[in-house]
N, C-alpha and C. Protein backbone atom coordinates (compact mmCIF):
# COMPACT_ATOMS: atom_id res chain seq x y z
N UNK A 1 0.84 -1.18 0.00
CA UNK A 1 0.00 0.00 0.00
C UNK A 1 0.89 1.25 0.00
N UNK A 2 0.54 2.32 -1.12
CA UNK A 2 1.35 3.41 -1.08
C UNK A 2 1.13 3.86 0.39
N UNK A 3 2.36 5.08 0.45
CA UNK A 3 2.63 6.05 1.65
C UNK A 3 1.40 7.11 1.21
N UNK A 4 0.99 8.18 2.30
CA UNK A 4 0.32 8.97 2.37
C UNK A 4 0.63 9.89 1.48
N UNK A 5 2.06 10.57 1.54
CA UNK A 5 2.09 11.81 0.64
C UNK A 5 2.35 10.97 -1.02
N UNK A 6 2.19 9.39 -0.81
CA UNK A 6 3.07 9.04 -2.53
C UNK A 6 0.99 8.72 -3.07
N UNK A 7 0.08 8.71 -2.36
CA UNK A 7 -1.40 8.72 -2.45
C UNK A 7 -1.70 9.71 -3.12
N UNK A 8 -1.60 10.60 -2.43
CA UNK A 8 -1.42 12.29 -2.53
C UNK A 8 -0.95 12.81 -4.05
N UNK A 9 -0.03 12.70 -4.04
CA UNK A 9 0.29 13.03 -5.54
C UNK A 9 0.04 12.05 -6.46
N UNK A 10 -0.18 10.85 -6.29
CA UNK A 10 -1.12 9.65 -7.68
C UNK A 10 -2.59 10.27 -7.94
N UNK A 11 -3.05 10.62 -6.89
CA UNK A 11 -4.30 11.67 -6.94
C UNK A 11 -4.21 12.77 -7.65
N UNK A 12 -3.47 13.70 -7.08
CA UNK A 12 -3.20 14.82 -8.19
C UNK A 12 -3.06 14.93 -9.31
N UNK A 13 -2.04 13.58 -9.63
CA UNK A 13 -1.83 13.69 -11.16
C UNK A 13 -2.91 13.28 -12.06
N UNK A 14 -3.50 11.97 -11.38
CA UNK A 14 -4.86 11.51 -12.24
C UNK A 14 -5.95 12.69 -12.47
N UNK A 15 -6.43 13.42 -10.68
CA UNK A 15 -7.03 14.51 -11.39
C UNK A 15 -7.06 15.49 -11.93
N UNK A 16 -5.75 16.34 -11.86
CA UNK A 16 -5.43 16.56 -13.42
C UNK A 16 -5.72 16.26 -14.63
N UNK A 17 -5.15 15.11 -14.80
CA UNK A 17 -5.57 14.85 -15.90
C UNK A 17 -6.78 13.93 -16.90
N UNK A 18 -7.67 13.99 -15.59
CA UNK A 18 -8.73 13.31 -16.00
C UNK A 18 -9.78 15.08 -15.84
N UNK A 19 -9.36 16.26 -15.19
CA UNK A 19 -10.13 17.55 -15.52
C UNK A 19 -9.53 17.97 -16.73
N UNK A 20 -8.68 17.45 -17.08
CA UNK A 20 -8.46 17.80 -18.70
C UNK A 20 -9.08 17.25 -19.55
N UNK A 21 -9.96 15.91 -19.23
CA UNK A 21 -10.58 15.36 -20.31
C UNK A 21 -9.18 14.25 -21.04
N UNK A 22 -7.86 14.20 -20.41
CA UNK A 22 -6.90 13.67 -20.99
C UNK A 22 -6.86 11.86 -20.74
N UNK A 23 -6.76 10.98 -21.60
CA UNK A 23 -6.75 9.81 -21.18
C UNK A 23 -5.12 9.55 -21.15
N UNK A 24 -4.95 8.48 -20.53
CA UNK A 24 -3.18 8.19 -19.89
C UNK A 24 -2.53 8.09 -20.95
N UNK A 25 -3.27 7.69 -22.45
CA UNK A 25 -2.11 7.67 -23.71
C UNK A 25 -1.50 9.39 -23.98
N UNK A 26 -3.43 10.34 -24.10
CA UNK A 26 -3.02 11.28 -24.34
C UNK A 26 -1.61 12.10 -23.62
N UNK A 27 -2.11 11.58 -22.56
CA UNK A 27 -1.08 12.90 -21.39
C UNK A 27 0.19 12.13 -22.07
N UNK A 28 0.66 11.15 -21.78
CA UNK A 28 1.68 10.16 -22.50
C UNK A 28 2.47 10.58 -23.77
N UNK A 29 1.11 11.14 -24.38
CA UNK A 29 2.01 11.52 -25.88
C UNK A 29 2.62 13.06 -26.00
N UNK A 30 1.70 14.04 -25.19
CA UNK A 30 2.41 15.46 -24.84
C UNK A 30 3.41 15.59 -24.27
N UNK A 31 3.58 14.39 -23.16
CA UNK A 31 4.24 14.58 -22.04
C UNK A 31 5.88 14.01 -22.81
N UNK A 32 5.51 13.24 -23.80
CA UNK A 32 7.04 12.58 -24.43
C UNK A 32 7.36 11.27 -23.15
N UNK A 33 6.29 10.95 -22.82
CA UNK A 33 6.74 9.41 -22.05
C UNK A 33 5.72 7.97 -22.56
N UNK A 34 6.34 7.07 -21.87
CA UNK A 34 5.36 5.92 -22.22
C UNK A 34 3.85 6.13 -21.41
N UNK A 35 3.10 5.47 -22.07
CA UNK A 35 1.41 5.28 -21.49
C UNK A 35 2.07 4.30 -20.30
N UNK A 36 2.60 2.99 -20.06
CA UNK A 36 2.72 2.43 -18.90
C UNK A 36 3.80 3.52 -17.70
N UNK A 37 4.69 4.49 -18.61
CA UNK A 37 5.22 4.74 -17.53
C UNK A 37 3.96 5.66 -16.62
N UNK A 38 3.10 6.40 -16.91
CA UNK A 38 1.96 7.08 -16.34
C UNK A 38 1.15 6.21 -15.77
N UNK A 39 1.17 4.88 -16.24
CA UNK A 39 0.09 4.49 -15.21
C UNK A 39 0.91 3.85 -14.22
N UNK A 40 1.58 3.51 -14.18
CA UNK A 40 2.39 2.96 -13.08
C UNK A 40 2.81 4.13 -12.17
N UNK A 41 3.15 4.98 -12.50
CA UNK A 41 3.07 6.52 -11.61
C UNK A 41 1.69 6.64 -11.07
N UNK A 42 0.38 7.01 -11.31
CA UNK A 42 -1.02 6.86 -11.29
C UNK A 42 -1.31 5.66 -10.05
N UNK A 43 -0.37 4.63 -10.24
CA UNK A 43 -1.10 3.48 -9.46
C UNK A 43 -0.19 3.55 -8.32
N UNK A 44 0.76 4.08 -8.10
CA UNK A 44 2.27 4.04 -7.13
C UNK A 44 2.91 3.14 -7.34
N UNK A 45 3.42 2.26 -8.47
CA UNK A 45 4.06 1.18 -8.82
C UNK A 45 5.15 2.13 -9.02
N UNK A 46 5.53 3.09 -9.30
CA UNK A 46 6.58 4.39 -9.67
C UNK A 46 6.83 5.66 -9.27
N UNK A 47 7.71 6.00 -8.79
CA UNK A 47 7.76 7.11 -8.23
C UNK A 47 8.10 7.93 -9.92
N UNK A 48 7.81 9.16 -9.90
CA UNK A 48 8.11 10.01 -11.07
C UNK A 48 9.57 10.40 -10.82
N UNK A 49 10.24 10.45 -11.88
CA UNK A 49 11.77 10.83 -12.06
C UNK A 49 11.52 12.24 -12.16
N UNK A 50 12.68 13.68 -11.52
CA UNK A 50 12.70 14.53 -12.04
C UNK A 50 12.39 15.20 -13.62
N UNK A 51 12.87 14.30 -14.55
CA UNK A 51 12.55 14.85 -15.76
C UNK A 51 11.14 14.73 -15.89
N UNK A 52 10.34 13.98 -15.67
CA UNK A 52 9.06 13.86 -15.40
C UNK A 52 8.26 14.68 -14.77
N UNK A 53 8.74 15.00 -13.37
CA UNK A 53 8.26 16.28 -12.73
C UNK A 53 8.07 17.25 -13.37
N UNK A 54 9.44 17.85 -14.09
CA UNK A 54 9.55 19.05 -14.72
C UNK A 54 8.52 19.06 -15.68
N UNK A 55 8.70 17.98 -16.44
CA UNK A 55 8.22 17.93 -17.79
C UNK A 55 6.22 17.88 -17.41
N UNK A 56 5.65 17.54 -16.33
CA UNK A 56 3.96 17.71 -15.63
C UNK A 56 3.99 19.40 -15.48
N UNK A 57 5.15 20.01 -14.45
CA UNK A 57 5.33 21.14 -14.34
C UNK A 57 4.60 22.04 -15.35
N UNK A 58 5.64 21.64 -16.82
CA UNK A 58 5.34 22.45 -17.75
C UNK A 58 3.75 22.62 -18.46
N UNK A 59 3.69 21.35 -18.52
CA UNK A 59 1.97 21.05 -19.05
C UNK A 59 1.08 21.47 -18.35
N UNK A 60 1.49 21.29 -16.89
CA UNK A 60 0.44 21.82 -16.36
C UNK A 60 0.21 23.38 -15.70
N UNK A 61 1.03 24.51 -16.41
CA UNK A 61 1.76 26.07 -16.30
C UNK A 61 1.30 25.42 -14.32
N UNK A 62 2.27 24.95 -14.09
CA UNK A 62 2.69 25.16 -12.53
C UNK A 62 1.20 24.81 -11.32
N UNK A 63 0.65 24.11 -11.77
CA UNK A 63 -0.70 23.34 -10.90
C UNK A 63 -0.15 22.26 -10.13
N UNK A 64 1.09 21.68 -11.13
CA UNK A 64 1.67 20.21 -10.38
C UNK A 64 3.08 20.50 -10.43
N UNK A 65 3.41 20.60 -8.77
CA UNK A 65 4.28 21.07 -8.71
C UNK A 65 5.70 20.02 -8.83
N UNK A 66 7.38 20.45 -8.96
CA UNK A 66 8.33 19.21 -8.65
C UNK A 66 8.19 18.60 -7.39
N UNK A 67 7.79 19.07 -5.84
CA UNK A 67 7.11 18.51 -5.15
C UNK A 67 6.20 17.59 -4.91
N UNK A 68 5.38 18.06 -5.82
CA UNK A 68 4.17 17.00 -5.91
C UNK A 68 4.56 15.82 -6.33
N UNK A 69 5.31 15.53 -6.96
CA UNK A 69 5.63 14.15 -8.10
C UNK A 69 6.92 14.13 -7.67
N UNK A 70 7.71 14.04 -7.06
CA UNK A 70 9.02 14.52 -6.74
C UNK A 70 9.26 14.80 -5.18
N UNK A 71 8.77 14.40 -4.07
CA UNK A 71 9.03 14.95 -3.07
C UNK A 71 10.26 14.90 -2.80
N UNK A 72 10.88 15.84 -1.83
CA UNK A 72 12.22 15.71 -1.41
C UNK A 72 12.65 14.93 0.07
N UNK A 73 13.22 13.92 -0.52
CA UNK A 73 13.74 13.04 0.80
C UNK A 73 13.90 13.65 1.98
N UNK A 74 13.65 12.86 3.13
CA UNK A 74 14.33 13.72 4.76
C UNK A 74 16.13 12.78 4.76
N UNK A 75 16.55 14.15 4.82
CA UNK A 75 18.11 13.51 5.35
C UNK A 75 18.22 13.63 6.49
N UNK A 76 18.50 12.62 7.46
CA UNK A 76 19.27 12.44 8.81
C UNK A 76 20.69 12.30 8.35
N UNK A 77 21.68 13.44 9.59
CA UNK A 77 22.74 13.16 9.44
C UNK A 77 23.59 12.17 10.47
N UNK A 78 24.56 11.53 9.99
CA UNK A 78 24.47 10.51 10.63
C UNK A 78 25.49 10.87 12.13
N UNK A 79 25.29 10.25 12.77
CA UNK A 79 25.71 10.55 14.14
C UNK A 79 26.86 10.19 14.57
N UNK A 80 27.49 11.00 15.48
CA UNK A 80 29.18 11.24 15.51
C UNK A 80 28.95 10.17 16.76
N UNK A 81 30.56 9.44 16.16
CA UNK A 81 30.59 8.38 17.73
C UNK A 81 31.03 9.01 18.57
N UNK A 82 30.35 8.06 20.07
CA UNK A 82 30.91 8.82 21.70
C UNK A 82 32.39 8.78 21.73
């Protein structure tokens, strides 16, 4: 079962692009990626790669953000021995 915030943005992106009226080939073919790579993003089988991010970014003039599809890891730094 996806994580909460990886829910979160499979949501976003679908509704997006299902208020566009866009089916997963269409967005697929603007977007310059495969139809499975979107649905596997869509379903959380995939996290979206940066170029991907960017490239929703653009299509969507800034609704979906590199965040959204892209969150940024938590770094712990690692701890100095006693």
């Amino acid at each position: 079962m996806p994580s909460p915030s990886l829910e979160r943005l499979m949501s976003k992106l679908k509704t997006w692009r299902e208020n566009r009226g866009l089916t997963q080939q269409e967005l697929a073919d603007q977007a310059g990626y495969h139809v499975q790579y979107i649905s596997a993003i869509e379903r959380g089988a995939r996290q979206a790669g940066m170029g991907f991010a960017k490239r929703m970014r653009e299509l969507s003039e800034g609704e979906i953000t590199l965040d959204d599809l892209a969150p940024p890891t938590q770094y712990t730094a690692p701890q100095k021995a006693a």
